[in-house]
Protein backbone atom coordinates (compact mmCIF):
# COMPACT_ATOMS: atom_id res chain seq x y z
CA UNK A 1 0.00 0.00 0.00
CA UNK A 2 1.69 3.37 -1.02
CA UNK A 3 2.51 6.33 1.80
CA UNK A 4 -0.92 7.95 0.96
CA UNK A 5 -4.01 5.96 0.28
CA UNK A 6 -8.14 7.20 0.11
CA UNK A 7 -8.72 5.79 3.75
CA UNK A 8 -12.29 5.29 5.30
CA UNK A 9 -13.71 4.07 8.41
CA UNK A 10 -15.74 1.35 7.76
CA UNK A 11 -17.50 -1.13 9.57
CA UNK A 12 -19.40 -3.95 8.63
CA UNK A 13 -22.17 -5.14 11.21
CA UNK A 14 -23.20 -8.88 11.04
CA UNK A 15 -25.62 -10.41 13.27
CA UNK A 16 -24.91 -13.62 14.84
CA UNK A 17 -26.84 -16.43 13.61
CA UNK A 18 -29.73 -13.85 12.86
CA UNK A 19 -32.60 -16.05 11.88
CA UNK A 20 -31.81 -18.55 14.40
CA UNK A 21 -31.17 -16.15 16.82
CA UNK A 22 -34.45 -14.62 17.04
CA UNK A 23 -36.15 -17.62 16.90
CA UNK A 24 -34.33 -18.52 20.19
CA UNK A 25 -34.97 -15.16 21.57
CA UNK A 26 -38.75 -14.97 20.88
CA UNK A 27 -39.07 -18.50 21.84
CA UNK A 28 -36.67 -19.00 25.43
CA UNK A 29 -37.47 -22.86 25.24
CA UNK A 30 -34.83 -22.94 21.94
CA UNK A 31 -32.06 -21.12 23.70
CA UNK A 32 -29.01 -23.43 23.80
CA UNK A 33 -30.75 -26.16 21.68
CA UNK A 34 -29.52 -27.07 18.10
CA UNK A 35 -32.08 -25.49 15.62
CA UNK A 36 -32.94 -24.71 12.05
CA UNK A 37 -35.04 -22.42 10.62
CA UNK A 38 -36.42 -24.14 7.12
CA UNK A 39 -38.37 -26.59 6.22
CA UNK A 40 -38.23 -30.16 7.51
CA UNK A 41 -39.79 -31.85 4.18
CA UNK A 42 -37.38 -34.06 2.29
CA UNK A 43 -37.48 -31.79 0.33
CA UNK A 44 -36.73 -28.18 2.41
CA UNK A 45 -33.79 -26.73 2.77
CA UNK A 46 -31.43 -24.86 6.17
CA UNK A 47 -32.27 -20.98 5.85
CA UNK A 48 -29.73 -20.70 9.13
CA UNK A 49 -28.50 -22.76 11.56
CA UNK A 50 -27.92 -21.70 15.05
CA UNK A 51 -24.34 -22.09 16.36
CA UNK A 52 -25.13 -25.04 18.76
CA UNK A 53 -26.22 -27.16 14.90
CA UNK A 54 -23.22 -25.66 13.63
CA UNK A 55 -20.99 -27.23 15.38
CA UNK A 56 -22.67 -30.91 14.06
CA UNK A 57 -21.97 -29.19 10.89
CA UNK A 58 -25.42 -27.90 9.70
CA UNK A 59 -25.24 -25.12 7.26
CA UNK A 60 -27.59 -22.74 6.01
CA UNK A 61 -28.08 -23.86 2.07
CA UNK A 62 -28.02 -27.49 3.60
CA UNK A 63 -30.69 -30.09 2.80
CA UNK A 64 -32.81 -30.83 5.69
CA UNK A 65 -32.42 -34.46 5.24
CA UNK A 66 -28.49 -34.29 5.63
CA UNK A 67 -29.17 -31.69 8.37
CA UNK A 68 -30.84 -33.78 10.01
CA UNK A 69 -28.71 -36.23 9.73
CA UNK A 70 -25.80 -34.54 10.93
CA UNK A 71 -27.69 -33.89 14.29
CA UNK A 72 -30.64 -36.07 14.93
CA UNK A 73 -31.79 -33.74 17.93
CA UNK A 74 -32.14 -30.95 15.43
CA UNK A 75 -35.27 -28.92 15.72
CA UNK A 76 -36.68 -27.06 12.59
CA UNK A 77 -38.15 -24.37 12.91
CA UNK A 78 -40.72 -22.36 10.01
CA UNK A 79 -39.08 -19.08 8.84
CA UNK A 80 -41.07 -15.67 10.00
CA UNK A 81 -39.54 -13.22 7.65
CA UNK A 82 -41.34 -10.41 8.57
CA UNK A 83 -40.22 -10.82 12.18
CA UNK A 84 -36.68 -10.77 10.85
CA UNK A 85 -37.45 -7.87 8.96
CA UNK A 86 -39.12 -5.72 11.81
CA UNK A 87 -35.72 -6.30 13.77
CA UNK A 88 -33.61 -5.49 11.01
CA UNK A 89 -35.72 -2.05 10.79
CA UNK A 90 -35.00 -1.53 14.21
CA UNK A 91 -31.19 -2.33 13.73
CA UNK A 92 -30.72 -0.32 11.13
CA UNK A 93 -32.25 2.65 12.95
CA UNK A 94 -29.42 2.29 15.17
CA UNK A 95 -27.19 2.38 12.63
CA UNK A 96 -28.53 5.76 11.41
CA UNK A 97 -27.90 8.06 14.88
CA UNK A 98 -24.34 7.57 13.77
CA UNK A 99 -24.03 7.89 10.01
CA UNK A 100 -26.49 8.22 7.34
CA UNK A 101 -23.71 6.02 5.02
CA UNK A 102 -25.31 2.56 5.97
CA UNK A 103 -25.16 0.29 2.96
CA UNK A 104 -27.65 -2.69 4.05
CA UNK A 105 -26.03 -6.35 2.60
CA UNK A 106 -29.37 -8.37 3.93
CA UNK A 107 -31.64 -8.08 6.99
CA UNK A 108 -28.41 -9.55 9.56
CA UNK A 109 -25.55 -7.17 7.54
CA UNK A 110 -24.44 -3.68 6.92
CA UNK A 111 -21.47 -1.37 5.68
CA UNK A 112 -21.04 2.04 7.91
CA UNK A 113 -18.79 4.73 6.79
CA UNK A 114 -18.04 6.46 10.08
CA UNK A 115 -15.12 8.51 9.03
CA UNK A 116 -17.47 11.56 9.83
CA UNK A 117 -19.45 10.23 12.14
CA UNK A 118 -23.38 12.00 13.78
CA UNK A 119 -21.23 11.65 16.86
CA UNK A 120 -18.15 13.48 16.36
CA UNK A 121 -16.22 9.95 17.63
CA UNK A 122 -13.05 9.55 15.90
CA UNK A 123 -12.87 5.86 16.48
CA UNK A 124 -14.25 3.83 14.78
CA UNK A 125 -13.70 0.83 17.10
CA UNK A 126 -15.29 2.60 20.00
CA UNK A 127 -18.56 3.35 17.24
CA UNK A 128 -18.69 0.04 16.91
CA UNK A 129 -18.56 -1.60 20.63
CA UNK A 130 -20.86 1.51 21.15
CA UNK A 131 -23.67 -0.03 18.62
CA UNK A 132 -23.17 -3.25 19.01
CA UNK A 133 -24.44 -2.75 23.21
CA UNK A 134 -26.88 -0.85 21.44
CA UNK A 135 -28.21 -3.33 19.60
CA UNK A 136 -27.58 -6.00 22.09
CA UNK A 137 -29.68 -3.71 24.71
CA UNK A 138 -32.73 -2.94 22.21
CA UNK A 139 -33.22 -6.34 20.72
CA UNK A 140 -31.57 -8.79 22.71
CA UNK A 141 -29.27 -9.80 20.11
CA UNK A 142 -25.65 -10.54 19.60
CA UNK A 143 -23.47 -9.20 16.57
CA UNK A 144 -20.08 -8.89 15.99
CA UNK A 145 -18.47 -6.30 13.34
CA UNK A 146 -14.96 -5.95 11.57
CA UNK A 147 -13.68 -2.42 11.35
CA UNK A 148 -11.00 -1.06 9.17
CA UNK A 149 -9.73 1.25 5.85
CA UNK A 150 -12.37 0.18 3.78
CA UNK A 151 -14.99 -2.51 2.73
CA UNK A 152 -13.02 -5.80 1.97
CA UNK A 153 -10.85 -5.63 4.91
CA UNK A 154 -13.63 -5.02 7.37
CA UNK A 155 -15.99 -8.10 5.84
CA UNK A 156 -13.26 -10.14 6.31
CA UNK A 157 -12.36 -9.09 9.97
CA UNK A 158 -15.92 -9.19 11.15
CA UNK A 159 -15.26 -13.14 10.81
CA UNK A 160 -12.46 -12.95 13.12
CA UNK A 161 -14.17 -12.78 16.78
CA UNK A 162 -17.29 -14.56 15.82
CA UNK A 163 -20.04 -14.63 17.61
CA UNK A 164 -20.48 -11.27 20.07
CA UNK A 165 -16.52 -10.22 18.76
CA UNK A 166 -14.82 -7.41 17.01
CA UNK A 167 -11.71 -7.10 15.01
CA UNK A 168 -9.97 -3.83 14.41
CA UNK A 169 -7.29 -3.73 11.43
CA UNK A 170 -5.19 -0.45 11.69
CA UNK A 171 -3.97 0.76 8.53
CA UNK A 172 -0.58 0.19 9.58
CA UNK A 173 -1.59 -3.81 10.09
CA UNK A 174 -3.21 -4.03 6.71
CA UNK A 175 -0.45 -4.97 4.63
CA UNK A 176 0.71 -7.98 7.42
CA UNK A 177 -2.65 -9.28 8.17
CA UNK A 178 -3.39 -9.63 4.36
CA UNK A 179 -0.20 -11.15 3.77
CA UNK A 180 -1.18 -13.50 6.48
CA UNK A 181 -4.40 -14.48 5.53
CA UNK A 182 -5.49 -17.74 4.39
CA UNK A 183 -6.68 -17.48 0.94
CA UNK A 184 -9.96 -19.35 1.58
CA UNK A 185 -10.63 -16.40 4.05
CA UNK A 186 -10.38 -13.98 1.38
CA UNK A 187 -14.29 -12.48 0.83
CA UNK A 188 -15.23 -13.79 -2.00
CA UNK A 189 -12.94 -16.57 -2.51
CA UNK A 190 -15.06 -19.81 -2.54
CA UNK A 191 -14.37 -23.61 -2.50
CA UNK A 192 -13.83 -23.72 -6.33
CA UNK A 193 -11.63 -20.88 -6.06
CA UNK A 194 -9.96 -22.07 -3.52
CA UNK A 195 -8.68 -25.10 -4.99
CA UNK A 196 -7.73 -23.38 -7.94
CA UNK A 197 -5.67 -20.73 -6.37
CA UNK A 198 -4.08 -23.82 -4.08
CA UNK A 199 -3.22 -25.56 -7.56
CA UNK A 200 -1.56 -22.38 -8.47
CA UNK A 201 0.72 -22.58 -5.08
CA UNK A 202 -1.26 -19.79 -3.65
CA UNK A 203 -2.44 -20.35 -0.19
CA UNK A 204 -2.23 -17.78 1.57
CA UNK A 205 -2.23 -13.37 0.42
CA UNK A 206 1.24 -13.33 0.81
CA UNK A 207 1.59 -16.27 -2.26
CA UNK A 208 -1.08 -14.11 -4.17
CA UNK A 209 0.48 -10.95 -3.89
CA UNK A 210 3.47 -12.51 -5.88
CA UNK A 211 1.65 -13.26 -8.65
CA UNK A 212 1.54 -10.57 -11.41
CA UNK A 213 -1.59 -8.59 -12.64
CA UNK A 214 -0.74 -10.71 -15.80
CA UNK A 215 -1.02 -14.20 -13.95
CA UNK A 216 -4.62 -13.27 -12.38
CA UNK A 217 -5.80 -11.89 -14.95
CA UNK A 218 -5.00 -14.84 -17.51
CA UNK A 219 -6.39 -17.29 -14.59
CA UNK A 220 -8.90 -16.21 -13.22
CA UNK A 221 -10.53 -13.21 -15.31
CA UNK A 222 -12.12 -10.24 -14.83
CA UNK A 223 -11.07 -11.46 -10.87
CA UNK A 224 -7.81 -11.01 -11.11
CA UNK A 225 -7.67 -7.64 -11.11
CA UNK A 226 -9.60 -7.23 -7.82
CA UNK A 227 -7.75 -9.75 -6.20
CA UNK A 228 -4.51 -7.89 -7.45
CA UNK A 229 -5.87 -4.71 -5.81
CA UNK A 230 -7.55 -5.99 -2.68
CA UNK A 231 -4.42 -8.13 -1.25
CA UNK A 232 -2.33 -4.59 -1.26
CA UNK A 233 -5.76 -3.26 1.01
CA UNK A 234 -6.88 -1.06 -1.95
CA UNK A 235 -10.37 -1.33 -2.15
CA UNK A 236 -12.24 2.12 -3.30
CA UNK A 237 -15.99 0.59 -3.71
CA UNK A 238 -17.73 2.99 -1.42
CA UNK A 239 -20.46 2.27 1.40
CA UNK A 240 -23.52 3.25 -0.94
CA UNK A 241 -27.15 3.80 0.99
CA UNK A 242 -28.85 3.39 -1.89
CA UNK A 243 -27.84 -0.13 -3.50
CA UNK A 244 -29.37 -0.12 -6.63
CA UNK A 245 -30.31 -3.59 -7.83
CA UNK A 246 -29.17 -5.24 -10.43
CA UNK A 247 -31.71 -7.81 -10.67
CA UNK A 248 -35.32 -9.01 -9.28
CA UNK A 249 -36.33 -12.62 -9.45
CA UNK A 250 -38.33 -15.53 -7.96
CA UNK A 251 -38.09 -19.04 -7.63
CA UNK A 252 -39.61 -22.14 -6.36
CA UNK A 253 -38.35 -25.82 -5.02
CA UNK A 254 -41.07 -28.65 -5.16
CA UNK A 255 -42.18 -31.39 -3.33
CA UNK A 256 -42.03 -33.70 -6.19
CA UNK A 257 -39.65 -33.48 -9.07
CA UNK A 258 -41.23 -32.52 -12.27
CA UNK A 259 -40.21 -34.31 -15.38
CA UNK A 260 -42.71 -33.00 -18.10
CA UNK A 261 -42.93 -29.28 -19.41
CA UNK A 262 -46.46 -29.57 -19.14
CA UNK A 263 -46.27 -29.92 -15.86
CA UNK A 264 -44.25 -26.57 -15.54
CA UNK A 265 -46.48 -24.79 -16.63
CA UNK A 266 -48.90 -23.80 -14.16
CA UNK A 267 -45.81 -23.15 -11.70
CA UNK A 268 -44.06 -21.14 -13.83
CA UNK A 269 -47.41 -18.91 -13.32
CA UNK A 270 -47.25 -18.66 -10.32
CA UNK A 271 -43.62 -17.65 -10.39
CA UNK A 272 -44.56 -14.96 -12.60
CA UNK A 273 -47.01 -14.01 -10.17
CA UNK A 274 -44.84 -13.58 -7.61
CA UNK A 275 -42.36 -11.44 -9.80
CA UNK A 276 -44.75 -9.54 -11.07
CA UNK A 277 -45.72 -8.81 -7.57
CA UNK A 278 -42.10 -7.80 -6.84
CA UNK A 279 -41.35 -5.85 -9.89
CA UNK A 280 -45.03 -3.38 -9.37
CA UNK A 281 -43.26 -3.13 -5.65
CA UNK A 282 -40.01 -1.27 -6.49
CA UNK A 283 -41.11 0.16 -9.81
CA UNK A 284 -38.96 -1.75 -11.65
CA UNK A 285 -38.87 -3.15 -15.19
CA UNK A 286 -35.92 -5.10 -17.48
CA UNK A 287 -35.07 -6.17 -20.41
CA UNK A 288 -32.90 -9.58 -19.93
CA UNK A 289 -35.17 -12.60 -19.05
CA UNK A 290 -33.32 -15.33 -17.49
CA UNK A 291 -35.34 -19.14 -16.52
CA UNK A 292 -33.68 -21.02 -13.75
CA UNK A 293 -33.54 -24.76 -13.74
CA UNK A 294 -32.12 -26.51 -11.06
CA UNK A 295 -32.33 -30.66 -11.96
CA UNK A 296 -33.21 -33.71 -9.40
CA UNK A 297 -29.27 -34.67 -9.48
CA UNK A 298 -28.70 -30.56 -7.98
CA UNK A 299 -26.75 -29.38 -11.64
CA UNK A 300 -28.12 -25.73 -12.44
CA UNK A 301 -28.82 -24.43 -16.06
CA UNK A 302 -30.05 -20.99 -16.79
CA UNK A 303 -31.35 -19.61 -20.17
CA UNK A 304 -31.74 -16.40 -21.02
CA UNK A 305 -33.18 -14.06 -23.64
CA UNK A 306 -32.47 -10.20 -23.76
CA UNK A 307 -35.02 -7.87 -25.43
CA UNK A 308 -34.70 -4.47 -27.04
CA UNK A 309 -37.31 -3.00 -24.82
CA UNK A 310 -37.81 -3.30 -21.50
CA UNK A 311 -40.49 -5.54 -19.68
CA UNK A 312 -42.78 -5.96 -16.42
CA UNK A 313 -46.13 -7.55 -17.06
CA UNK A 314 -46.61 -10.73 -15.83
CA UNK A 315 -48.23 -12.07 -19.13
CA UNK A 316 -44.70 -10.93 -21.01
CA UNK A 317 -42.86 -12.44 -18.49
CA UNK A 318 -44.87 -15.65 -18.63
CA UNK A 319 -44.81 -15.74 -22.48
CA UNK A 320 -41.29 -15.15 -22.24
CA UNK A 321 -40.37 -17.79 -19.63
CA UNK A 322 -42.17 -20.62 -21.66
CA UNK A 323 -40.37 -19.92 -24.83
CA UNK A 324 -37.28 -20.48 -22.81
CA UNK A 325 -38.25 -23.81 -20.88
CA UNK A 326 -38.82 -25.24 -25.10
CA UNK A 327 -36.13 -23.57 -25.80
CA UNK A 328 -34.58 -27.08 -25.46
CA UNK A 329 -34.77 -30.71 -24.06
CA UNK A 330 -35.08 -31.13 -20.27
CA UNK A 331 -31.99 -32.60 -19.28
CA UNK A 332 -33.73 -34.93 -16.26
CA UNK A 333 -36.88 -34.33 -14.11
CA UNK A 334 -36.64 -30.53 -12.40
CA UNK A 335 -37.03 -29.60 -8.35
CA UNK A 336 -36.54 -26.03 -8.85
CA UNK A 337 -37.70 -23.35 -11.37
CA UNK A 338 -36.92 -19.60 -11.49
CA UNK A 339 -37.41 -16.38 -13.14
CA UNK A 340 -35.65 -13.15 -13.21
CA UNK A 341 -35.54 -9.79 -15.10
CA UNK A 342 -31.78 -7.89 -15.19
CA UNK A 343 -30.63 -5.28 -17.64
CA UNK A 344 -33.15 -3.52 -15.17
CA UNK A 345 -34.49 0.75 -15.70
CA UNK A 346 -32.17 1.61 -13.00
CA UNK A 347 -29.35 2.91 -15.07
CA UNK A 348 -30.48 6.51 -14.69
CA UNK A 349 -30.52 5.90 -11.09
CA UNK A 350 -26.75 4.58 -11.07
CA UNK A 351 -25.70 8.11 -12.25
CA UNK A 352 -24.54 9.39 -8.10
CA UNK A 353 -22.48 12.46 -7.33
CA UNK A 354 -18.95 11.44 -6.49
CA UNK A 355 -16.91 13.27 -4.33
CA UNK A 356 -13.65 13.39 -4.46
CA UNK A 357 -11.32 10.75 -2.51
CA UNK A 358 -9.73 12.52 0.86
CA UNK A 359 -5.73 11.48 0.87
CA UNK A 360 -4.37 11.47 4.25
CA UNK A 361 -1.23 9.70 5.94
CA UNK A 362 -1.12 6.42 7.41
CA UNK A 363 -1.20 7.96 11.28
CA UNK A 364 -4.94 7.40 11.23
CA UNK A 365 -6.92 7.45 14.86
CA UNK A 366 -8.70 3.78 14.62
């Protein structure tokens, strides 16, 4: 990282076992019992797994049937979204007394640029132990939160002291602690990557950041750039209150795997319905259709179509969605289907005043 640098105080904010969580706090006869919230069906699927199933390895993304084979005592428990949501709301007003640069990830996660902060505070780890008794006092919920120079580093440290933790990387520890990160801890480095990059002799940032811009780039894409950047901590994205979104969809999982295209039909309706619904909600309209097929053996296959005008109606989408399901031969019977509209009418929207980067030295008050 050179002498001067565009440095931020950011923290990222992420609940503890949110979903779980609550369910354990609104119901005191879960606490310190292994639960999931999801469905139970052979068929459903782990939304979130509190840490007492973690540690029988349950996983949110999990199928309930290996969940529950994992851990036997597991308890499921149905999903209450809005509940989630209402505490969220309540979160997030937290967040707001001390900056109005909150960039919400999901209901349980946040960015917060507190570099000038509602409180005139300048540290940043103090902000943070400061809101997360806040939040611990108004809802009755843990989180833990990774503070540092900008948005990577801080995802990645909010791992560090999970649950109820904090991690603080100083600028002046950036360079080391990236150096000595595993490369499986990287954000956005995932089991496929992984293995590639430990193929490659990289296992850790200090064997990326010998690799040259060239060497990424030619393995691993439009990636290699940003992994070129990020492992020298620069990392300009900026906490953004307004995420736009780059695409709204809906899906569905059934009970029983579907292995005709007639049969598809009258779901994919309903999907339609649903994104229709979702689309009116946000004003929102797009031109690129995509259909979503997940087969009974888990491989995914998406088609897509894009249009020159943009679309919203849930007879267009429909129409479009069934001339992509015969678009060609099922590959095997189907448990999933989804729809989604990108190349959305947000680009107007995407057109936000800048300002310019603040340079200062290293000797930074963290």
């Amino acid at each position: 990282m050179s002498d001067e640098i565009a440095l931020r105080k950011i923290i990222h904010v992420d609940m503890d076992a949110f979903y779980a969580s609550v369910e354990q706090l609104d119901n005191p006869e879960l606490k310190g019992k292994p639960i999931a919230v999801g469905g139970s069906s052979r068929r459903g699927v782990v939304a979130a797994a509190s840490y007492e199933a973690r540690k029988f390895g349950v996983r949110s993304a999990m199928s309930s049937v290996l969940a529950k084979r994992n851990c036997p005592e597991l308890i499921f428990v149905k999903a209450r979204f809005d509940r989630y949501k209402e505490i969220s709301n309540s979160i997030r007003t937290i967040f707001f007394e001390y900056t109005d640069l909150v960039e919400p990830l999901s209901l349980d996660e946040a960015y917060l640029d507190v570099t000038h902060n509602k409180k005139g505070n300048p540290s940043a780890t103090l902000i943070a132990q400061e809101i997360r008794q806040r939040i611990l006092e108004e809802t009755g919920l843990t989180a833990s939160a990774g503070i540092s120079i900008n948005k990577f580093i801080a995802k990645v440290a909010s791992d560090m002291n999970k649950p109820n933790g904090q991690k603080t990387i100083n600028p002046e520890e950036v360079i080391q602690f990236l150096e000595d990160l595993e490369i499986r801890k990287f954000y956005g480095v995932g089991k496929v990557t992984a293995e590639k990059m430990y193929k490659l002799g990289i296992f850790t940032g200090k064997d990326l950041k010998q690799k040259t811009l060239e060497f990424l780039d030619s393995n691993f894409g439009k990636s290699g750039s940003h992994y070129y950047h990020v492992v020298r901590g620069i990392h300009t994205s900026e906490v953004k209150p307004h995420r736009i979104p780059k695409s709204v969809g809906a899906e569905r999982t059934f009970n029983e795997n579907l292995s005709s295209e007639i049969f598809m039909l009258e779901k994919l309706q309903h999907i339609a319905n649903e994104l229709d619904r979702r689309l009116k909600k946000s004003n929102l309209a797009g031109k690129t259709i995509t259909l979503k097929i997940k087969y009974s053996d888990f491989t995914l296959q998406t088609r897509s179509k894009t249009l020159p005008y943009f679309i919203a109606d849930k007879v267009l989408i429909l129409e479009m969605a069934k001339e992509l399901l015969y678009q060609e031969q099922l590959q095997n019977s189907v448990r999933l289907l989804g729809i989604s509209l990108a190349n959305l009418n947000t680009e107007n929207k995407e057109a936000e005043t800048k300002e310019d980067a603040v340079y200062v030295q290293l000797k930074f008050d963290f």
